[in-house]
C-alpha atoms as a PDB file:
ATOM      1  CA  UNK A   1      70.103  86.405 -18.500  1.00  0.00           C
ATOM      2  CA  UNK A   2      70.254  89.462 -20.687  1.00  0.00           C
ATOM      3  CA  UNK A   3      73.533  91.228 -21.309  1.00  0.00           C
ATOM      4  CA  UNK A   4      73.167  94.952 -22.984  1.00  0.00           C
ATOM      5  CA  UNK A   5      75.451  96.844 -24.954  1.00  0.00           C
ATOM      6  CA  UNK A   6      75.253 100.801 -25.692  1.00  0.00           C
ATOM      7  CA  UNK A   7      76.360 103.282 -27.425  1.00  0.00           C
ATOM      8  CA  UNK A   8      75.749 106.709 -29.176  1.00  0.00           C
ATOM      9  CA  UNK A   9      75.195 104.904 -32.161  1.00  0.00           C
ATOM     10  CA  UNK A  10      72.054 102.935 -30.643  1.00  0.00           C
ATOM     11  CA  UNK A  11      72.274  99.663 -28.262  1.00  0.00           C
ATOM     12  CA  UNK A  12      72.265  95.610 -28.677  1.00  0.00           C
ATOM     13  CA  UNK A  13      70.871  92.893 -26.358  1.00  0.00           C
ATOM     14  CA  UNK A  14      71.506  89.585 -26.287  1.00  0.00           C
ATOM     15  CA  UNK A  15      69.526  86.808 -23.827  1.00  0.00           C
ATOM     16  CA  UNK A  16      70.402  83.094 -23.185  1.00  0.00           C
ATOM     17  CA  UNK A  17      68.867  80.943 -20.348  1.00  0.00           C
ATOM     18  CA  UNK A  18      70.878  78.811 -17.697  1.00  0.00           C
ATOM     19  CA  UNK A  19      69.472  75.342 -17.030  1.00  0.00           C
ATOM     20  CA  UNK A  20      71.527  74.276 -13.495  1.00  0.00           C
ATOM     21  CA  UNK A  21      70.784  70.493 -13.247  1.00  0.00           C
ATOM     22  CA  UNK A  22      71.058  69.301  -9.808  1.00  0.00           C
ATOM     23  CA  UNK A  23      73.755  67.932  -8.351  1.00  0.00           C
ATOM     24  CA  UNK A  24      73.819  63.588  -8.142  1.00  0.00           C
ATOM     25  CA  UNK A  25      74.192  62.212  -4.856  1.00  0.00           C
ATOM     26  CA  UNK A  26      75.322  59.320  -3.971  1.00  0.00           C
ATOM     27  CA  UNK A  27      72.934  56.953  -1.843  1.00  0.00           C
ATOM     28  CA  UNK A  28      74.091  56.667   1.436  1.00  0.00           C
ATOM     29  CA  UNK A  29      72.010  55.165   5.196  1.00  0.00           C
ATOM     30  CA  UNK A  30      71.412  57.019   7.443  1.00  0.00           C
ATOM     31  CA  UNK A  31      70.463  54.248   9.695  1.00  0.00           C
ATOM     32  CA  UNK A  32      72.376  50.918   9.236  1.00  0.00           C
ATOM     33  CA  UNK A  33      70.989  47.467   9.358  1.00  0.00           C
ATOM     34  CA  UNK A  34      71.281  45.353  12.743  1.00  0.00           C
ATOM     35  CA  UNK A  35      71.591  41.140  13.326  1.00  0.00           C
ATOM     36  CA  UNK A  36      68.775  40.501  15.106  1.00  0.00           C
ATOM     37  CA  UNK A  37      68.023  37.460  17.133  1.00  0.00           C
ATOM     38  CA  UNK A  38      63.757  36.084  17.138  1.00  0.00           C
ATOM     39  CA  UNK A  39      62.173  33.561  17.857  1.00  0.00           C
ATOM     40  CA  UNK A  40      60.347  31.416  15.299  1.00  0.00           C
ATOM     41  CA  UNK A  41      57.085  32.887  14.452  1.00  0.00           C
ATOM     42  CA  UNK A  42      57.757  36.273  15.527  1.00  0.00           C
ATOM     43  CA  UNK A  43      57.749  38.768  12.925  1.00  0.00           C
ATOM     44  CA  UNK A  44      60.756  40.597  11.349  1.00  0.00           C
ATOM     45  CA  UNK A  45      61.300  44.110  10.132  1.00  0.00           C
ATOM     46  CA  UNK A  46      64.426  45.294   8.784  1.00  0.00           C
ATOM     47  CA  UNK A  47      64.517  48.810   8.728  1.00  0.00           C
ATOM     48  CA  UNK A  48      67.195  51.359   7.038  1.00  0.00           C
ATOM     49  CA  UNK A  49      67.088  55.293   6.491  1.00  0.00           C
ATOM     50  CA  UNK A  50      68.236  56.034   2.825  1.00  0.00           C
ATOM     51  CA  UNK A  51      69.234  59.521   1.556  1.00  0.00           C
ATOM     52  CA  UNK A  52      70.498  60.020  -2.022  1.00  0.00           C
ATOM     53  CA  UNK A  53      69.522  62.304  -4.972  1.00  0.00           C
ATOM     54  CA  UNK A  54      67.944  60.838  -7.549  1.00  0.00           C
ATOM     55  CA  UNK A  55      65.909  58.851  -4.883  1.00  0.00           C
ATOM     56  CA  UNK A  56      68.141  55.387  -5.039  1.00  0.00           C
ATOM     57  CA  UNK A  57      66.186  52.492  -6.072  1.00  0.00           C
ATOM     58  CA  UNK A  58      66.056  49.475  -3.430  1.00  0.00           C
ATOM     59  CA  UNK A  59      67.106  46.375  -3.683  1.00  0.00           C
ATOM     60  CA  UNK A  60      66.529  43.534  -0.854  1.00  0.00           C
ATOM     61  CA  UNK A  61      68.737  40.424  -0.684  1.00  0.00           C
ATOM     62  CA  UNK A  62      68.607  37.276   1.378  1.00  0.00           C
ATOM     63  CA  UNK A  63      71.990  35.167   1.861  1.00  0.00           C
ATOM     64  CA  UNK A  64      72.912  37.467  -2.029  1.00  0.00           C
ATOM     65  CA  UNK A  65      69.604  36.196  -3.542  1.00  0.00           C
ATOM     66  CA  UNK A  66      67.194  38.695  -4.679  1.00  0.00           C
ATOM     67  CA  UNK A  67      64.392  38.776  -2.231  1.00  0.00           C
ATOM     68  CA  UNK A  68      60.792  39.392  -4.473  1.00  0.00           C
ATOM     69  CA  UNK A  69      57.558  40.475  -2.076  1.00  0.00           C
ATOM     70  CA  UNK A  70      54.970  37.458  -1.414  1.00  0.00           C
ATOM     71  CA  UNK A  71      51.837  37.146   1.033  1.00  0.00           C
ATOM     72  CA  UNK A  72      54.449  36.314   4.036  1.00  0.00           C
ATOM     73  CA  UNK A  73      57.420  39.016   2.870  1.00  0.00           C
ATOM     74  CA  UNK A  74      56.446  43.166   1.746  1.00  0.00           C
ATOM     75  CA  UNK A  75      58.417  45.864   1.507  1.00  0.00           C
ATOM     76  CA  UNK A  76      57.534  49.344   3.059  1.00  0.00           C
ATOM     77  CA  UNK A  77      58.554  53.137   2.358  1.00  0.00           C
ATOM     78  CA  UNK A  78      57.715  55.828   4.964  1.00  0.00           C
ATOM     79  CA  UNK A  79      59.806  59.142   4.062  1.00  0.00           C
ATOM     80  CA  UNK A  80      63.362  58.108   3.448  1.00  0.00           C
ATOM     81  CA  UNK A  81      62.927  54.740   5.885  1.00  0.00           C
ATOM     82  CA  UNK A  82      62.515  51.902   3.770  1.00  0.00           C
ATOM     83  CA  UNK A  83      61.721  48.103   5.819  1.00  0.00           C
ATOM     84  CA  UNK A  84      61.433  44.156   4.761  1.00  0.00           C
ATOM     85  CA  UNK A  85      58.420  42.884   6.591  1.00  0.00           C
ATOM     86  CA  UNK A  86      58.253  39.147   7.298  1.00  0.00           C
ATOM     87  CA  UNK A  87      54.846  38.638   9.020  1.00  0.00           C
ATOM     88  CA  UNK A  88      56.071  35.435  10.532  1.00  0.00           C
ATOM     89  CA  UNK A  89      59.658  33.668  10.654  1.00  0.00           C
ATOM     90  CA  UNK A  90      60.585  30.385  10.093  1.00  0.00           C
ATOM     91  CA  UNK A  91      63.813  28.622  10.413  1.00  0.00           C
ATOM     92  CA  UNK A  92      64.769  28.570   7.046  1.00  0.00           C
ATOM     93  CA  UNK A  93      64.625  31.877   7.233  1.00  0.00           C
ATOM     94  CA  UNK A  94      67.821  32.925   9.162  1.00  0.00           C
ATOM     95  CA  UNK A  95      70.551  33.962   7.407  1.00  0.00           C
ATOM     96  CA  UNK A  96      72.121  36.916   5.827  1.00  0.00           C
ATOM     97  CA  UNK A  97      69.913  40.016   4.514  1.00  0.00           C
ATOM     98  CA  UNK A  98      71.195  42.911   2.958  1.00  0.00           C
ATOM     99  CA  UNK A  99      69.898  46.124   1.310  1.00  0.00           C
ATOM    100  CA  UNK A 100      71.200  48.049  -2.124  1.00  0.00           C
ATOM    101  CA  UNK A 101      70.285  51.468  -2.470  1.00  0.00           C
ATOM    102  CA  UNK A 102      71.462  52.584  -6.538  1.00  0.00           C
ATOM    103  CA  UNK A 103      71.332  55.613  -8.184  1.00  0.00           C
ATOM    104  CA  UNK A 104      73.601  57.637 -11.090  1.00  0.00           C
ATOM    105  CA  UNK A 105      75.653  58.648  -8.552  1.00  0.00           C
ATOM    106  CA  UNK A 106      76.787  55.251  -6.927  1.00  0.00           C
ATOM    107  CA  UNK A 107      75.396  52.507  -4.955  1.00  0.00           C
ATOM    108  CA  UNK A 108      75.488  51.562  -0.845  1.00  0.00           C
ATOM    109  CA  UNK A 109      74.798  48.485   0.692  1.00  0.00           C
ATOM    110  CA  UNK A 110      73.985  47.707   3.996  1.00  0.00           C
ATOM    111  CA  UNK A 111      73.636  44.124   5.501  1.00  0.00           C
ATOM    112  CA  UNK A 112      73.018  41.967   8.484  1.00  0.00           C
ATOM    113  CA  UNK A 113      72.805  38.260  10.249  1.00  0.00           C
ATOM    114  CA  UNK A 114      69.145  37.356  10.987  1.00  0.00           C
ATOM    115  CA  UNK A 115      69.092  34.215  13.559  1.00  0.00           C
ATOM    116  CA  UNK A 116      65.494  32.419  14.071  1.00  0.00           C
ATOM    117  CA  UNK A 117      65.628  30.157  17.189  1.00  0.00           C
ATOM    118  CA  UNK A 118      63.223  27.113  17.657  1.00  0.00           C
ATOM    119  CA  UNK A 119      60.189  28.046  19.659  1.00  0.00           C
ATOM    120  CA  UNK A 120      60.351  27.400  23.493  1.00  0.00           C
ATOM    121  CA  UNK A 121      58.842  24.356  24.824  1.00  0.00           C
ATOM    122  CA  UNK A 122      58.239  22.894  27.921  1.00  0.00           C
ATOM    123  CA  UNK A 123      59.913  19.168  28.445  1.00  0.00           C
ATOM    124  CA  UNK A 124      57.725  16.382  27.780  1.00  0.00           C
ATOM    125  CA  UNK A 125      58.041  13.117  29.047  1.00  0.00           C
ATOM    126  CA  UNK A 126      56.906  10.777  25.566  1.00  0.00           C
ATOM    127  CA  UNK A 127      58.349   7.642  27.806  1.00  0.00           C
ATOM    128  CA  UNK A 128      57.717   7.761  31.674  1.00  0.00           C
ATOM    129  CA  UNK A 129      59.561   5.681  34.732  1.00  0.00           C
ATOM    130  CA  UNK A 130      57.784   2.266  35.155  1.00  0.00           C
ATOM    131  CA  UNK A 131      58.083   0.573  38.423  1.00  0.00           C
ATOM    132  CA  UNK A 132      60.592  -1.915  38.551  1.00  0.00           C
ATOM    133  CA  UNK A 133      60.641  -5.069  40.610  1.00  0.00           C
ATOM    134  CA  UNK A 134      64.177  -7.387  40.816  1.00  0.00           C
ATOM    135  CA  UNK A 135      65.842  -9.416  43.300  1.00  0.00           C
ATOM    136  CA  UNK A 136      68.771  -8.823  44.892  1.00  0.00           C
ATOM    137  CA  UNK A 137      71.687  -9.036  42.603  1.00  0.00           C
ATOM    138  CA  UNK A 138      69.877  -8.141  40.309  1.00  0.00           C
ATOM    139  CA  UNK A 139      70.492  -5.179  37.228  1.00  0.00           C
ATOM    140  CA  UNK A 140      67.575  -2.786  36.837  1.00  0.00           C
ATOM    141  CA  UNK A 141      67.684   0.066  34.032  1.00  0.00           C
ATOM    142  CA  UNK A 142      65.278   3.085  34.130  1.00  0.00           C
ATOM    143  CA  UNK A 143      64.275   4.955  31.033  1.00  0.00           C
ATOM    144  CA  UNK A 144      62.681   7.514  29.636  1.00  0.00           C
ATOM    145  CA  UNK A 145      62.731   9.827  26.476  1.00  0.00           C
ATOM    146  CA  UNK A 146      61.898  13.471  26.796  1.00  0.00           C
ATOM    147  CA  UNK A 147      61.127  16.248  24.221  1.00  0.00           C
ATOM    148  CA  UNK A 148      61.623  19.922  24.348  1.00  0.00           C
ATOM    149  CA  UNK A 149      63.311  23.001  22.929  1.00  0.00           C
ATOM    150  CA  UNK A 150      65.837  23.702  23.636  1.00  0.00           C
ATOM    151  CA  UNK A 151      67.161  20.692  24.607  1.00  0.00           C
ATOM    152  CA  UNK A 152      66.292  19.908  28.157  1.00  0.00           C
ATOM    153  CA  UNK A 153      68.806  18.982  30.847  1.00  0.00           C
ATOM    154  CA  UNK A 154      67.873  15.452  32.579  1.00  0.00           C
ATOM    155  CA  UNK A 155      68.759  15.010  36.316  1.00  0.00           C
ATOM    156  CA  UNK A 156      68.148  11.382  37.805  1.00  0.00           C
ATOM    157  CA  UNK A 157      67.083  11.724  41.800  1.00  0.00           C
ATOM    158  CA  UNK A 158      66.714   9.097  44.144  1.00  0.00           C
ATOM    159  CA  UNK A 159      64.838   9.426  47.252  1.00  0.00           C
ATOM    160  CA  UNK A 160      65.439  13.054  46.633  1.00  0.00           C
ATOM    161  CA  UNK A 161      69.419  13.054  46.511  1.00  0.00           C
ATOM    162  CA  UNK A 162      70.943  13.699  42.982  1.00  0.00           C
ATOM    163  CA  UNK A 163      72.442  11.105  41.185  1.00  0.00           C
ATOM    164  CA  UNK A 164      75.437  11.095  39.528  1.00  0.00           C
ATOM    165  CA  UNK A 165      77.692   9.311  37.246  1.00  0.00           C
ATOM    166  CA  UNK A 166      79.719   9.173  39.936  1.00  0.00           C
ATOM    167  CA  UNK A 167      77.674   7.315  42.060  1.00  0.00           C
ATOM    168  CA  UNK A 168      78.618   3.505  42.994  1.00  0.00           C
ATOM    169  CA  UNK A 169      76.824   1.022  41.012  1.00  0.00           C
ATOM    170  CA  UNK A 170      74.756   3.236  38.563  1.00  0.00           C
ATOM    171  CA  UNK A 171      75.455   3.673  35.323  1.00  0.00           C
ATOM    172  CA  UNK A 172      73.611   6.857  33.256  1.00  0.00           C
ATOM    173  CA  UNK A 173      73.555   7.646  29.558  1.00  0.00           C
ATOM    174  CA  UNK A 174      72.131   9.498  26.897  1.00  0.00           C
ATOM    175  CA  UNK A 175      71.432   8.403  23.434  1.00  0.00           C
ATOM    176  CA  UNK A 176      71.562  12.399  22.099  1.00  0.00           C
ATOM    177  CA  UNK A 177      67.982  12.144  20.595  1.00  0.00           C
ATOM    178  CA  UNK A 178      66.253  12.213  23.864  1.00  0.00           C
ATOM    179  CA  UNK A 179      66.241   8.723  25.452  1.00  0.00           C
ATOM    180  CA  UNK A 180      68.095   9.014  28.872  1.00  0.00           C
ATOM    181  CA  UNK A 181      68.950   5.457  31.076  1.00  0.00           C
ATOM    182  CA  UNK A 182      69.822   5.408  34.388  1.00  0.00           C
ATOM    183  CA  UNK A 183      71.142   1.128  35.050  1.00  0.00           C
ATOM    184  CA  UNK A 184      71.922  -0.159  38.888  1.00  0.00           C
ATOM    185  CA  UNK A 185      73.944  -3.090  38.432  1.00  0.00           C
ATOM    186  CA  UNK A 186      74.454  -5.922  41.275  1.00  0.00           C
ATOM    187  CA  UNK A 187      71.416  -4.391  43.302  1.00  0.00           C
ATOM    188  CA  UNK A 188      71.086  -4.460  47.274  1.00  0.00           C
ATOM    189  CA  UNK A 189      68.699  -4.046  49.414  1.00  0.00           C
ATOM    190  CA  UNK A 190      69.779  -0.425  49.632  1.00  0.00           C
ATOM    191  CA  UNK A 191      68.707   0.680  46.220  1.00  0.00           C
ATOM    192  CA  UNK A 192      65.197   0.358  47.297  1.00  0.00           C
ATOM    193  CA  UNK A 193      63.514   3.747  46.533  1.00  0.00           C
END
């Protein structure tokens, strides 16, 4: 800038320069972080848009732990989107994550629930049925212990017709960890099947 001054007796300038420094702005997301359900194994990407100016600095958090980047866990920038890639999950790995974006002009953070369910699998019978052979009057008990995830639901038949813990002379239970018994007390003829 230059300001002039004249006269008849002759003229003066004087110059100075203006330096306008930008504005701060504080960070703020465009784009929020979501809880997201996966399966184990599946792979996770968190994924926020971040505006600010300075450019915030990122920070990424798991259950308020600093998260570092490993060969399973990296952390991407495209444009203002920036994501936490984890190739493959595990269990352990559900919890809370949350992202910090800091600059001069404040900080935002942004945060989620990540839940990791056990992979699906089909039951499995580890202990089968085994032919049983009693007199009348007798007790007989049936067992067998199944695997799967989830937990599979166990339904006793006999000659096709559901069986119930309602149903005279039978007794059924479950241990919880997969052994299931079905018992006929005082056997007849009947029970044959």
């Amino acid at each position: 800038y230059t300001c002039q001054a004249k006269n008849r007796a002759g003229e003066r300038s004087t110059k100075a320069i203006l330096s306008v420094a930008s504005a701060n702005v504080a960070p703020s997301f465009t784009d929020q972080l979501r809880d997201l359900v996966i399966d184990e194994g599946d792979r996770i990407s968190l994924t926020v848009g971040v505006t600010g100016k300075p450019d915030p600095d990122i920070q990424w958090f798991f259950n308020d732990i600093i998260i570092r980047e490993s060969p399973n866990l990296r952390f991407e920038k495209f444009g203002k989107n920036v994501s936490l890639v984890l190739r493959e999950a595990k269990r352990s790995d559900e919890g809370t994550y949350s992202v910090k974006a800091t600059n001069p002009a404040g900080q935002k953070v942004s945060g989620c629930r990540v839940t990791v369910r056990e992979p699906k699998v089909a039951p499995r019978f580890t202990a089968q049925l085994r032919d049983i052979f009693i007199d009348e009057g007798q007790s007989a008990s049936f067992e067998v212990s199944v695997t799967g995830s989830p937990k599979p639901e166990v339904e006793w038949q006999k000659d096709g017709r559901h069986v119930t813990r309602m149903t005279p002379g039978i007794k059924l239970s479950d241990n919880g960890r997969g052994v299931y018994q079905l018992a006929v007390s005082d056997a007849l003829v009947s029970d044959t099947g």
